[in-house]
PDB file of N, CA and C in Angstrom:
ATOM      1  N   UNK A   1      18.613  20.508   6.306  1.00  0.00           N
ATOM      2  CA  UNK A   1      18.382  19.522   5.261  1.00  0.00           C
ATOM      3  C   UNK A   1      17.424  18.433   5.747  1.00  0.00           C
ATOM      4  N   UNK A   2      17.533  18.216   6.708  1.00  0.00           N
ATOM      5  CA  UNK A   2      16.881  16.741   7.553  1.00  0.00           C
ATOM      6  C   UNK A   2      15.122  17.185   7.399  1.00  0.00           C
ATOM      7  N   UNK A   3      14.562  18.909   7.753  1.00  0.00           N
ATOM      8  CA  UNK A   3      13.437  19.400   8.410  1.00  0.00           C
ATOM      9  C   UNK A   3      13.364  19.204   6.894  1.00  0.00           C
ATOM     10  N   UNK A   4      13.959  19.824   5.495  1.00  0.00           N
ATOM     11  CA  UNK A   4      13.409  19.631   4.418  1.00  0.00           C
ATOM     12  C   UNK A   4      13.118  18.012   3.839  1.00  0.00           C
ATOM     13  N   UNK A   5      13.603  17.014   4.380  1.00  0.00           N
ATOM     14  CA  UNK A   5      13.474  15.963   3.847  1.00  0.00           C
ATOM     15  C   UNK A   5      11.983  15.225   4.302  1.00  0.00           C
ATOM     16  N   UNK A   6      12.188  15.854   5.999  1.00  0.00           N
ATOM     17  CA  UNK A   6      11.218  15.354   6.155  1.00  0.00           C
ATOM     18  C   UNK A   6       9.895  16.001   5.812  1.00  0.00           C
ATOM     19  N   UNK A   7       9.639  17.015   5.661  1.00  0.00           N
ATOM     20  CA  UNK A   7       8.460  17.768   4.651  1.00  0.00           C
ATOM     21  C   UNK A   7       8.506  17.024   3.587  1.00  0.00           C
ATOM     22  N   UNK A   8       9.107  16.995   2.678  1.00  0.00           N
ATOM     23  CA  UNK A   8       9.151  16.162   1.655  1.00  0.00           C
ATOM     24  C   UNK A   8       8.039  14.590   1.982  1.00  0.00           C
ATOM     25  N   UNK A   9       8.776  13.954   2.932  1.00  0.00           N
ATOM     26  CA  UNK A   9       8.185  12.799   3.126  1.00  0.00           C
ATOM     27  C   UNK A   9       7.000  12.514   3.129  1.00  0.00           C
ATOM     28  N   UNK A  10       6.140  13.812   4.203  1.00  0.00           N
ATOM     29  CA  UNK A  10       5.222  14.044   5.038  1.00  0.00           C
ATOM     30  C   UNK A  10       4.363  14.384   3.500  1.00  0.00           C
ATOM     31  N   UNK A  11       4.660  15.204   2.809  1.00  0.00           N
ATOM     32  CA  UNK A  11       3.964  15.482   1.508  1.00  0.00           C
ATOM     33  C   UNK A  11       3.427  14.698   0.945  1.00  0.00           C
ATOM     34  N   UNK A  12       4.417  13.470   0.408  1.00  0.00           N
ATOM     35  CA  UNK A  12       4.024  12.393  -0.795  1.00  0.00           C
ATOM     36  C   UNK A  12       3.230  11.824   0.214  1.00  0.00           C
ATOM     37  N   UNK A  13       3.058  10.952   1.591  1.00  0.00           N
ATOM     38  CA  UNK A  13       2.160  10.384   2.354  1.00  0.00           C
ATOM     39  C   UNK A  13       1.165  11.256   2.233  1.00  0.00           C
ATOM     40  N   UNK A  14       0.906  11.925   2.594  1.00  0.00           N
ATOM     41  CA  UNK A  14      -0.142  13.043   2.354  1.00  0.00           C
ATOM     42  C   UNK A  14      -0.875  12.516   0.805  1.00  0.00           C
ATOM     43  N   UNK A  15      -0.302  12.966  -0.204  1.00  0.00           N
ATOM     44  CA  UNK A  15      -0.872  12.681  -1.033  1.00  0.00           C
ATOM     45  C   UNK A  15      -1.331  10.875  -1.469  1.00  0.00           C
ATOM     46  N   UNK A  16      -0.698  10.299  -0.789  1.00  0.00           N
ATOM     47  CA  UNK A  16      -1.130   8.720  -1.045  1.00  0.00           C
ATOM     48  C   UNK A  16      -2.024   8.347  -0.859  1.00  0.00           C
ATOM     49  N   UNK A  17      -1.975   9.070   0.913  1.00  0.00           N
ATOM     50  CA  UNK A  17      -3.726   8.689   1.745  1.00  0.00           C
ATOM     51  C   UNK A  17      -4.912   9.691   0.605  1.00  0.00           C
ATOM     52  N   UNK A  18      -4.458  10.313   0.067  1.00  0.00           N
ATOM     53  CA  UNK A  18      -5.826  11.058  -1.008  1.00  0.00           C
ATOM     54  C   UNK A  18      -6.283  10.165  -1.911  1.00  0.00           C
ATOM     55  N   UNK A  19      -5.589   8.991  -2.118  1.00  0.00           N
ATOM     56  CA  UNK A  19      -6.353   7.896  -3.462  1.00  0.00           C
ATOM     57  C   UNK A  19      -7.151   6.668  -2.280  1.00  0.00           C
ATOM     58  N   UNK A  20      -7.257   6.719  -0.926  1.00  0.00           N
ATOM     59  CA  UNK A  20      -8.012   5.637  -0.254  1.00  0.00           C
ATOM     60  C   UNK A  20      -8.796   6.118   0.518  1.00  0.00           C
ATOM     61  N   UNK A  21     -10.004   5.493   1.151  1.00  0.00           N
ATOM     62  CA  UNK A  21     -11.158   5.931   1.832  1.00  0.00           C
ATOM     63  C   UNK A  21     -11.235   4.538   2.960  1.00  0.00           C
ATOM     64  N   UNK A  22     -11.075   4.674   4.334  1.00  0.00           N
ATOM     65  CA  UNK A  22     -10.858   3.573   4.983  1.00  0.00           C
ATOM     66  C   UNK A  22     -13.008   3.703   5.192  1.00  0.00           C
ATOM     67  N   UNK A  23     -13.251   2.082   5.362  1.00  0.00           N
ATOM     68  CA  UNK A  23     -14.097   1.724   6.094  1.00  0.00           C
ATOM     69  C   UNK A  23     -14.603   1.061   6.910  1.00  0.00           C
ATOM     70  N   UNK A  24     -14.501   1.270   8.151  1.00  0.00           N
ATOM     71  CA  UNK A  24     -14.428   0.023   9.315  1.00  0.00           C
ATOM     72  C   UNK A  24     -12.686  -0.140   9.185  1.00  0.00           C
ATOM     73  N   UNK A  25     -12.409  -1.532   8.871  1.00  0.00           N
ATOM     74  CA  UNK A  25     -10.787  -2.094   9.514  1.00  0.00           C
ATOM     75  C   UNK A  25     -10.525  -1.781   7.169  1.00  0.00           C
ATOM     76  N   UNK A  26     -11.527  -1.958   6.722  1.00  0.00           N
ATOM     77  CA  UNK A  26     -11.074  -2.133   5.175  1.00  0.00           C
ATOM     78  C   UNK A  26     -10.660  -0.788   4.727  1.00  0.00           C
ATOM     79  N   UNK A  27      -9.862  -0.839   3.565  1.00  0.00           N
ATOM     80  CA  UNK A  27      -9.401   0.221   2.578  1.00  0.00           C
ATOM     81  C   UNK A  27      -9.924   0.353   0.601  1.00  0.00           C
ATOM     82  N   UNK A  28     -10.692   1.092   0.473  1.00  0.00           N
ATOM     83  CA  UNK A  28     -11.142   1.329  -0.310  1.00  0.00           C
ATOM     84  C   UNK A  28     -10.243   2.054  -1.144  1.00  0.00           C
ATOM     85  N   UNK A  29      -9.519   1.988  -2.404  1.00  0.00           N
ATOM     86  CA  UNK A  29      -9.028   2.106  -3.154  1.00  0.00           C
ATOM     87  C   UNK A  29      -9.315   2.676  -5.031  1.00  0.00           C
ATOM     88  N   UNK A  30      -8.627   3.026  -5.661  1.00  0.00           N
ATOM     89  CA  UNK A  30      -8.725   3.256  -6.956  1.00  0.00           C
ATOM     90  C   UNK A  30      -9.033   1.970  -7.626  1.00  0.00           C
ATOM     91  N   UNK A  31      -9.679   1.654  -8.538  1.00  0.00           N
ATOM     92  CA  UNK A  31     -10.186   0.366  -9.169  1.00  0.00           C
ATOM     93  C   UNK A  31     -10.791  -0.374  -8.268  1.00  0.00           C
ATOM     94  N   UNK A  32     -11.489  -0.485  -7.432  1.00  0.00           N
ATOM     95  CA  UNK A  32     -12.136  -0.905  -6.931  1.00  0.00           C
ATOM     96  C   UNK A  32     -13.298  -0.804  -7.638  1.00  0.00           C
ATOM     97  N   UNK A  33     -14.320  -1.906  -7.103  1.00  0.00           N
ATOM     98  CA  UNK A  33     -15.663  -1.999  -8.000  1.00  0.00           C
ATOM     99  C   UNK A  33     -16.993  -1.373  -6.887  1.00  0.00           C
ATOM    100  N   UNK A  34     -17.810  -0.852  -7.348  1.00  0.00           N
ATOM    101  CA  UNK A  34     -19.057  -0.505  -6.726  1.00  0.00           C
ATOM    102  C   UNK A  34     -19.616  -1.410  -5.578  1.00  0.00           C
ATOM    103  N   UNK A  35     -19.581  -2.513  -6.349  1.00  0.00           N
ATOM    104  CA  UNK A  35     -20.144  -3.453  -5.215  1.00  0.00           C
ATOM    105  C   UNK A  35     -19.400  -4.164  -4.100  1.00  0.00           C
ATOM    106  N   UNK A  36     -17.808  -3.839  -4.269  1.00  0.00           N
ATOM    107  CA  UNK A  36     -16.839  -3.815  -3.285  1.00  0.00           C
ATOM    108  C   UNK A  36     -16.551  -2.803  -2.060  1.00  0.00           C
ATOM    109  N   UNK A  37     -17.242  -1.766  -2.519  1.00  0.00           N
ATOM    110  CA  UNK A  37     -17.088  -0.365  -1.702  1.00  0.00           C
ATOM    111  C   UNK A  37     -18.821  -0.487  -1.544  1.00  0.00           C
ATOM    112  N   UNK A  38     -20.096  -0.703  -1.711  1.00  0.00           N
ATOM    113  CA  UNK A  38     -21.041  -1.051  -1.133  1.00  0.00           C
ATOM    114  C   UNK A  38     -21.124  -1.768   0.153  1.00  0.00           C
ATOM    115  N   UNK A  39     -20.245  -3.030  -0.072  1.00  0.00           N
ATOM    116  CA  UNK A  39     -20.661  -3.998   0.835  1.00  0.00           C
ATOM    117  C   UNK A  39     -19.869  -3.694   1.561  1.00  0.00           C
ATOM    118  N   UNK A  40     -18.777  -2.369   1.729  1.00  0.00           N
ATOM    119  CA  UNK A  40     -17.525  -2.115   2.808  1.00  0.00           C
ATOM    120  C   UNK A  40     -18.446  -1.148   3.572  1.00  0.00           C
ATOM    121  N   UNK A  41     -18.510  -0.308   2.876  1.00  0.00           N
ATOM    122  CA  UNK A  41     -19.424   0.959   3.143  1.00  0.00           C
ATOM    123  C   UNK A  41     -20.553   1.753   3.120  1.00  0.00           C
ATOM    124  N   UNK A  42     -21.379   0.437   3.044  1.00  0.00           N
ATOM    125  CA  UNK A  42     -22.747   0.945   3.173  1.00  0.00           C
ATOM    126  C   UNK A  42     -23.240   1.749   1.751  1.00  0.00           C
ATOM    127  N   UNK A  43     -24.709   1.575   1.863  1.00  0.00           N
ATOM    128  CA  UNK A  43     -25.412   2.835   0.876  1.00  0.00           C
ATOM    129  C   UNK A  43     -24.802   4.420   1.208  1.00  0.00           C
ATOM    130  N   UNK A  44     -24.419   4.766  -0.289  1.00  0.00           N
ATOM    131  CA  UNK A  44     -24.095   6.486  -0.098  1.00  0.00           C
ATOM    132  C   UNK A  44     -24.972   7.625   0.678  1.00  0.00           C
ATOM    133  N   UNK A  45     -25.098   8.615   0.714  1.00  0.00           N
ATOM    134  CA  UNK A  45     -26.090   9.559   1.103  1.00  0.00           C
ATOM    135  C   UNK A  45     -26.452  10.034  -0.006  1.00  0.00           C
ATOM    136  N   UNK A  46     -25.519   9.839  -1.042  1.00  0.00           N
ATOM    137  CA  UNK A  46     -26.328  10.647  -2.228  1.00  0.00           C
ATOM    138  C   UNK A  46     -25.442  10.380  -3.393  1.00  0.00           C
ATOM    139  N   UNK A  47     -26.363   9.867  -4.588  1.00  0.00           N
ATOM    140  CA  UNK A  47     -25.532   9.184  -6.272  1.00  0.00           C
ATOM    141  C   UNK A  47     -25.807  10.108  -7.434  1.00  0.00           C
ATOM    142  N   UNK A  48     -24.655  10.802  -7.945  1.00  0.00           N
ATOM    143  CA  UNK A  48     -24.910  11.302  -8.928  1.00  0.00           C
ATOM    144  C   UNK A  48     -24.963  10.638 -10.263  1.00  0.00           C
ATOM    145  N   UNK A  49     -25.553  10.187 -11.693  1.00  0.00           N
ATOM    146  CA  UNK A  49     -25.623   9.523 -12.435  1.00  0.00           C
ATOM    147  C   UNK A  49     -25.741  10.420 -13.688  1.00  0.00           C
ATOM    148  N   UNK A  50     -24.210  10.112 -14.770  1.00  0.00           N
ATOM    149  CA  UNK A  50     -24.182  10.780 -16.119  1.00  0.00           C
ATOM    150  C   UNK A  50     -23.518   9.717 -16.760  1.00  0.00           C
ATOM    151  N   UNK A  51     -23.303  10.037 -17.697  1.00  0.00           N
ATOM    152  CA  UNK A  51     -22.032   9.179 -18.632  1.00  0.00           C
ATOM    153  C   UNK A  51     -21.219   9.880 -19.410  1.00  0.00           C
ATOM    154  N   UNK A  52     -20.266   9.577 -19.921  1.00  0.00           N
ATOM    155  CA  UNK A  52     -19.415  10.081 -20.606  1.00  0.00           C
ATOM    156  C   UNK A  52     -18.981   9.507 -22.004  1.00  0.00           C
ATOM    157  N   UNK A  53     -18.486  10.353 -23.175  1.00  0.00           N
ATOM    158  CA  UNK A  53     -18.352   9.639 -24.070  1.00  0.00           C
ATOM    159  C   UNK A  53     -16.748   9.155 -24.364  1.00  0.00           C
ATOM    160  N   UNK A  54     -15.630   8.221 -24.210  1.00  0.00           N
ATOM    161  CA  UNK A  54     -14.781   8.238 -24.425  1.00  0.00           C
ATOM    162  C   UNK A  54     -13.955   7.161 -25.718  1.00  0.00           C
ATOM    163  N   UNK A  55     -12.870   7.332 -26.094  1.00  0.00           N
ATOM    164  CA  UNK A  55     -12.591   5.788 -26.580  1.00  0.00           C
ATOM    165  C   UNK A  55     -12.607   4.563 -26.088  1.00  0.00           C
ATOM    166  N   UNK A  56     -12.856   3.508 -27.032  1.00  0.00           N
ATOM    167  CA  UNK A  56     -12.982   2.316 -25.958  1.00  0.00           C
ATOM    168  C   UNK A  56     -11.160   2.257 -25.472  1.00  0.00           C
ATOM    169  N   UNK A  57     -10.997   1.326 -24.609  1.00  0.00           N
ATOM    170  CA  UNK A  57      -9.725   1.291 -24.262  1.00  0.00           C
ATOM    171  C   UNK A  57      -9.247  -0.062 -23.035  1.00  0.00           C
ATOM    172  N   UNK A  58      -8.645  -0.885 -23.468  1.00  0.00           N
ATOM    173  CA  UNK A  58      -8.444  -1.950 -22.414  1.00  0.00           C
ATOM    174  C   UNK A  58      -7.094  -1.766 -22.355  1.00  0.00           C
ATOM    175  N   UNK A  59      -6.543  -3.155 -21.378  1.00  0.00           N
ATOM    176  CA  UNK A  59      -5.477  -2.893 -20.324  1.00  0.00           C
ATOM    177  C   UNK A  59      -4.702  -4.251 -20.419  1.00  0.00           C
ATOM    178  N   UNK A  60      -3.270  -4.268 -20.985  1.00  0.00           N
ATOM    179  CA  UNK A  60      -2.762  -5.042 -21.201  1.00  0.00           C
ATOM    180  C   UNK A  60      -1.190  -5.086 -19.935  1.00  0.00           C
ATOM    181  N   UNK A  61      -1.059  -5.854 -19.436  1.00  0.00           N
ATOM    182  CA  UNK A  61       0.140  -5.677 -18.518  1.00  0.00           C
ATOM    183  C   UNK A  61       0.342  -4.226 -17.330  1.00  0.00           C
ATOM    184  N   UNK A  62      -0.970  -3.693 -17.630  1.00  0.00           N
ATOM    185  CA  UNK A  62      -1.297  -2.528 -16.417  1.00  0.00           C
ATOM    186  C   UNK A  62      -0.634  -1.568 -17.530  1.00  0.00           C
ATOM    187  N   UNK A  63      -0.767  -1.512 -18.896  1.00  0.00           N
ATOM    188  CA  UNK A  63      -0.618  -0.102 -19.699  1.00  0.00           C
ATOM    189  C   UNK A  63      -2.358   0.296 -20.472  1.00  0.00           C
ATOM    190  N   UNK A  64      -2.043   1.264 -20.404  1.00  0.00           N
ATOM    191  CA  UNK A  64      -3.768   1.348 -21.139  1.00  0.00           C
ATOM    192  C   UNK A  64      -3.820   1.531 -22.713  1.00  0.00           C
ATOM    193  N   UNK A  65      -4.171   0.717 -23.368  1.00  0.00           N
ATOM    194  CA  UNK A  65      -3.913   0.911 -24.959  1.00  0.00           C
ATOM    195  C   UNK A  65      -5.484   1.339 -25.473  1.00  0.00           C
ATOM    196  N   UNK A  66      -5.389   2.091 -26.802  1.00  0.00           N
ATOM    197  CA  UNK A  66      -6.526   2.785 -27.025  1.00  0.00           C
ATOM    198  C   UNK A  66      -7.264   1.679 -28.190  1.00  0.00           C
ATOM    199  N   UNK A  67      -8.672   1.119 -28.228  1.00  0.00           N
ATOM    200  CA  UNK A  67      -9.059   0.380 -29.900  1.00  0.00           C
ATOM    201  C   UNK A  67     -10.298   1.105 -30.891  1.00  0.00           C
ATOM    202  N   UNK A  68      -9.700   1.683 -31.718  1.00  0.00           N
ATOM    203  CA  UNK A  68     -10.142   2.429 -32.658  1.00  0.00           C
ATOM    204  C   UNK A  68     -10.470   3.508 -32.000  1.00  0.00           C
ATOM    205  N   UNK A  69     -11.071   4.266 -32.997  1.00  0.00           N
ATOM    206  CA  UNK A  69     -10.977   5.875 -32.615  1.00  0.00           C
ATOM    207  C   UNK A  69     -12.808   6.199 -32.664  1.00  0.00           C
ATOM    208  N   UNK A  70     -13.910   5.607 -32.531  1.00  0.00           N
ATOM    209  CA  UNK A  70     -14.730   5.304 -32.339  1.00  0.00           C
ATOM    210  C   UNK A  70     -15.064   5.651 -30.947  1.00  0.00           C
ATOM    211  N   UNK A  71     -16.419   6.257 -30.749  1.00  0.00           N
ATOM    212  CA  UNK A  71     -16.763   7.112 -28.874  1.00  0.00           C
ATOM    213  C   UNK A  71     -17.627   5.873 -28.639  1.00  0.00           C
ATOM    214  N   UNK A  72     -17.755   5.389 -27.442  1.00  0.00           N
ATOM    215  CA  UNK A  72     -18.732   4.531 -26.328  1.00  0.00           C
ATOM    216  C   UNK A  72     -18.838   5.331 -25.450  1.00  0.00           C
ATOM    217  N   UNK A  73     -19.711   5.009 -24.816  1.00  0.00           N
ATOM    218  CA  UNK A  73     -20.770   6.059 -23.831  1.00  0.00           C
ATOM    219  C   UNK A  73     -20.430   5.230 -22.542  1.00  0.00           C
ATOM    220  N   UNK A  74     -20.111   5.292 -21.487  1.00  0.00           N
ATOM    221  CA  UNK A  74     -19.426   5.163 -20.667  1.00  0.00           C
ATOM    222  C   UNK A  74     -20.359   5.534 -19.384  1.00  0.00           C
ATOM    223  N   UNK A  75     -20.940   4.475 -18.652  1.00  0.00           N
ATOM    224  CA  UNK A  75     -21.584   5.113 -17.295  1.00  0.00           C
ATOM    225  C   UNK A  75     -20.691   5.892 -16.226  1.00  0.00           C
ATOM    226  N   UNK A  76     -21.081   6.973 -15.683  1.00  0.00           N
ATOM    227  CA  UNK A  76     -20.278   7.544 -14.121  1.00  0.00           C
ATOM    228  C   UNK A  76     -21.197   8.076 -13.251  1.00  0.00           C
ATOM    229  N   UNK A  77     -20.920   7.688 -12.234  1.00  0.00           N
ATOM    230  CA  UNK A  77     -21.864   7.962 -11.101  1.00  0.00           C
ATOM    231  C   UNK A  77     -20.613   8.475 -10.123  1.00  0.00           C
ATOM    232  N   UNK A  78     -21.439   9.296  -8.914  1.00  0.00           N
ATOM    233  CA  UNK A  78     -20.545  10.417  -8.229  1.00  0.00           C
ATOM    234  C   UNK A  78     -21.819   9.559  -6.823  1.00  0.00           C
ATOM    235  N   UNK A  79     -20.856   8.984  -5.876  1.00  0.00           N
ATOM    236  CA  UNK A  79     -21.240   8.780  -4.611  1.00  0.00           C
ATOM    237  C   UNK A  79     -20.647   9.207  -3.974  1.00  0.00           C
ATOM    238  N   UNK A  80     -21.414   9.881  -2.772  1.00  0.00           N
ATOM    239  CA  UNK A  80     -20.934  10.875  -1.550  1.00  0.00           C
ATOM    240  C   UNK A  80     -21.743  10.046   0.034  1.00  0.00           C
ATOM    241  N   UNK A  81     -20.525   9.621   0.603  1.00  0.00           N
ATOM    242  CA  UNK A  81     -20.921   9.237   1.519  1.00  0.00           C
ATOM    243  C   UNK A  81     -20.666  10.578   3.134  1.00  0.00           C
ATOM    244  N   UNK A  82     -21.796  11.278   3.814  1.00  0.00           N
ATOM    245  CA  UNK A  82     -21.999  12.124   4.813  1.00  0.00           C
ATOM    246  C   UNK A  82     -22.148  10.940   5.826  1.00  0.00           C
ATOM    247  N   UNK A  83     -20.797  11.245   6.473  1.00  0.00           N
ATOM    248  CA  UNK A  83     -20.187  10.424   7.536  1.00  0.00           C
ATOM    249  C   UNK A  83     -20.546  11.298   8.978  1.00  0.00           C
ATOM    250  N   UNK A  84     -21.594  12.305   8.976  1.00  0.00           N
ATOM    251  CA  UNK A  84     -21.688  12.788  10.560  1.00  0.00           C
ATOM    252  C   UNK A  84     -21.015  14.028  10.528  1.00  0.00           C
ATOM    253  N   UNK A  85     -21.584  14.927  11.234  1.00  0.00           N
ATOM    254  CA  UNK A  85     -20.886  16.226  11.743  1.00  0.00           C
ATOM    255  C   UNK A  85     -19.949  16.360  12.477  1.00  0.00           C
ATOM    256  N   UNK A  86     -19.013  15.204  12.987  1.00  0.00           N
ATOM    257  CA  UNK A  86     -17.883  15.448  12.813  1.00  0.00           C
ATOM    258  C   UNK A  86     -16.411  14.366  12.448  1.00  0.00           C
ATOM    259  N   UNK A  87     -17.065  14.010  10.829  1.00  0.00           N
ATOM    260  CA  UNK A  87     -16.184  13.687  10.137  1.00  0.00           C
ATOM    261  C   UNK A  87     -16.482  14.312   8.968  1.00  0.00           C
ATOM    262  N   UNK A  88     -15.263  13.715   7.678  1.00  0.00           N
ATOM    263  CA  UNK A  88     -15.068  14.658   6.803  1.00  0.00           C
ATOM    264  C   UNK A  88     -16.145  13.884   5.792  1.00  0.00           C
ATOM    265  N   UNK A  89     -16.593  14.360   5.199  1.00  0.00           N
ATOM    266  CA  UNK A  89     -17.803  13.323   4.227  1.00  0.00           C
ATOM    267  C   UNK A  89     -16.349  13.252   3.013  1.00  0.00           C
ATOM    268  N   UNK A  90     -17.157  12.120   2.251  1.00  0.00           N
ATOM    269  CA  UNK A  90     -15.901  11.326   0.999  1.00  0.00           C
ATOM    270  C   UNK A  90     -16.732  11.563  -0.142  1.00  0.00           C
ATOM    271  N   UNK A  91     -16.117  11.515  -1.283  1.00  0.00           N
ATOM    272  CA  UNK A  91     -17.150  11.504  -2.332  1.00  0.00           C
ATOM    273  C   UNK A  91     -15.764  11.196  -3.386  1.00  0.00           C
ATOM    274  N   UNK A  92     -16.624   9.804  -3.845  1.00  0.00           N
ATOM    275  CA  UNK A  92     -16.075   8.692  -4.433  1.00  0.00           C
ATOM    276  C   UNK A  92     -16.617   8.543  -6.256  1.00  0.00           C
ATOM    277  N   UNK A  93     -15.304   8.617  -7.252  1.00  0.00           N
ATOM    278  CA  UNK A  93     -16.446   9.151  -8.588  1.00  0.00           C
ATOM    279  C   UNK A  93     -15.969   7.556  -9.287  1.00  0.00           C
ATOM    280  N   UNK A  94     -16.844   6.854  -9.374  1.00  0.00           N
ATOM    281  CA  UNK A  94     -16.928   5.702 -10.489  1.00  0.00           C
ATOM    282  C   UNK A  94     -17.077   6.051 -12.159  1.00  0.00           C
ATOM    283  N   UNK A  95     -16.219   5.341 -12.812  1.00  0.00           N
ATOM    284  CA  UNK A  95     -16.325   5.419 -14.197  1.00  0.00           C
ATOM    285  C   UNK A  95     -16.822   3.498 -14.610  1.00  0.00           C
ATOM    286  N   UNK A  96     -17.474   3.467 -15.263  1.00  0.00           N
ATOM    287  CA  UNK A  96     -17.352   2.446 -15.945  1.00  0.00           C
ATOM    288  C   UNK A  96     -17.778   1.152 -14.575  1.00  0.00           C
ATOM    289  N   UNK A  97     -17.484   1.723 -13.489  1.00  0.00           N
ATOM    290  CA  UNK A  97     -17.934   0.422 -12.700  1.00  0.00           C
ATOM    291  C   UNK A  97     -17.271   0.533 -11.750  1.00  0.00           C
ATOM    292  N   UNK A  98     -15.706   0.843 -11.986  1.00  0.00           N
ATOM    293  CA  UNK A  98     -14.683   1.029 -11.180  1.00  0.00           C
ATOM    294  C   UNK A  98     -14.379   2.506 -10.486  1.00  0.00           C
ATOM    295  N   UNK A  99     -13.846   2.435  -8.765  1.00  0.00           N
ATOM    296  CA  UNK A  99     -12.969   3.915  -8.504  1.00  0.00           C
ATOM    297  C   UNK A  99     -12.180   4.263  -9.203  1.00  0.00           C
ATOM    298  N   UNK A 100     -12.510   5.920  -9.673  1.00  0.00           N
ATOM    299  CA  UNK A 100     -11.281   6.463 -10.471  1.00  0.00           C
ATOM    300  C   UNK A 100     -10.850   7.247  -9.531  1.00  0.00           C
ATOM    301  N   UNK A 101     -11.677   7.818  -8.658  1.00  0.00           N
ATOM    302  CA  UNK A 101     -11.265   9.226  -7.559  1.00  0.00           C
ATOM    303  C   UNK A 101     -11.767   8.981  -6.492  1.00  0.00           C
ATOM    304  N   UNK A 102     -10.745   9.477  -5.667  1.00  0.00           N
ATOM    305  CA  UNK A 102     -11.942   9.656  -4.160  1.00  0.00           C
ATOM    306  C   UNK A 102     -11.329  10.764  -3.934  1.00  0.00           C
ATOM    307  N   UNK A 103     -12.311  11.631  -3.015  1.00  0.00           N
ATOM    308  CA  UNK A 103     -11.974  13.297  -2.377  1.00  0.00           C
ATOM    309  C   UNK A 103     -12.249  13.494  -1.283  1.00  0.00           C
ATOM    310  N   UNK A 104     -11.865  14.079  -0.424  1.00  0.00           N
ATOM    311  CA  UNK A 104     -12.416  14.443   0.858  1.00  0.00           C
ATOM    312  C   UNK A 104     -13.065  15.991   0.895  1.00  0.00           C
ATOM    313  N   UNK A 105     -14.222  15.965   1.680  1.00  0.00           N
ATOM    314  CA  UNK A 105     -14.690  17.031   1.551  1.00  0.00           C
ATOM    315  C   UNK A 105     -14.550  17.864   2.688  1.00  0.00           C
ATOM    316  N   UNK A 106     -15.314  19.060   2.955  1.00  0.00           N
ATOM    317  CA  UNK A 106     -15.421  19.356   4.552  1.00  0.00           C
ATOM    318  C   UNK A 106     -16.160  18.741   5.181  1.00  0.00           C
ATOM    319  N   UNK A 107     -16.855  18.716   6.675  1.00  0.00           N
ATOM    320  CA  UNK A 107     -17.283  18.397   7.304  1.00  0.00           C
ATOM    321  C   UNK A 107     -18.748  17.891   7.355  1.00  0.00           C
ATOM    322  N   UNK A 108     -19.440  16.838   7.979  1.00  0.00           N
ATOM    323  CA  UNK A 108     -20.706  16.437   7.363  1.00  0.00           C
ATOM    324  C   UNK A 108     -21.761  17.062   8.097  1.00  0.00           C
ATOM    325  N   UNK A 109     -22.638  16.643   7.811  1.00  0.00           N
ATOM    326  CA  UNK A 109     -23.888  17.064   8.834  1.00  0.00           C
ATOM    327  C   UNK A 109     -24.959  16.439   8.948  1.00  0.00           C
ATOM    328  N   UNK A 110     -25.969  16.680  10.093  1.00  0.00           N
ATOM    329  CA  UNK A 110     -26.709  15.826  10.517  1.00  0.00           C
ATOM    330  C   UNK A 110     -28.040  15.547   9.764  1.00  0.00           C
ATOM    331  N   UNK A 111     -28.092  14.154   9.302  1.00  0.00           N
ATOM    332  CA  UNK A 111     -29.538  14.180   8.355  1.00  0.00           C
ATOM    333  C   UNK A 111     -30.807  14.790   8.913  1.00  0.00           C
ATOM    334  N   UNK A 112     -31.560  15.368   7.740  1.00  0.00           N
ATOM    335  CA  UNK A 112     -32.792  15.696   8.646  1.00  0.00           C
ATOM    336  C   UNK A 112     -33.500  15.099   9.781  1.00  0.00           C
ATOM    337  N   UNK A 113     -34.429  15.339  10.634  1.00  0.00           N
ATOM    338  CA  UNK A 113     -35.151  14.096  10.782  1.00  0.00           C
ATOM    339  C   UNK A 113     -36.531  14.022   9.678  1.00  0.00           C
ATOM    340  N   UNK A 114     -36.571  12.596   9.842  1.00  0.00           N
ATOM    341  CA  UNK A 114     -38.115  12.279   9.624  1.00  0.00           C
ATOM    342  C   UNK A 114     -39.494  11.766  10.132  1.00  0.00           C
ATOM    343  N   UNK A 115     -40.352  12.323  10.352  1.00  0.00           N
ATOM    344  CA  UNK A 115     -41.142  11.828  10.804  1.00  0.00           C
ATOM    345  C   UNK A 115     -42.329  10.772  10.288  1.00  0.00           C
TER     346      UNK A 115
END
């Protein structure tokens, strides 16, 4: 019972550390803003840029309520920061301004050179 509990434990931690991206001594988080995770972590290696169309929707007491049924176009950008060949590169997806996701990927690799 004890070896199952502690799997258990080991699981949900597991999954916790999947919503943060440490940088330096800081922790980068869900809702976080672009220019909070910029100035932690440097320029990305690479920004993907689309938008999306959703309802509008604000946030009252940390519940999300929906206003009218009307689409707004919604910026999202997909930053991937390649942390070196041997760490895991991150790739961090902004909606609207804010972290909605972060992922870990496999392993990075070494930028070209340039001459």
């Amino acid at each position: 019972m004890r070896g199952f509990l502690a799997v258990i434990a080991l699981l949900i931690t597991t999954s916790a550390m999947a919503d943060a991206m440490r940088c330096g001594s800081r922790l980068i988080r869900e809702g976080d803003t672009q220019t909070a995770v910029r100035d932690l972590c440097g320029d990305p290696s690479d920004v993907l840029s689309r938008s999306i169309l959703r309802r509008p929707t604000y946030f009252v007491g940390g519940r999300e309520y929906y206003f009218g049924d009307a689409m707004v176009e919604v910026p999202v950008e997909i930053w991937t920061y390649n942390l070196g060949p041997y760490k895991l590169m991150r790739r961090i997806r902004f909606v609207d301004g804010l972290v909605e996701e972060i992922e870990t990927l496999g392993y990075g690799y070494r930028p070209p050179a340039t001459d």
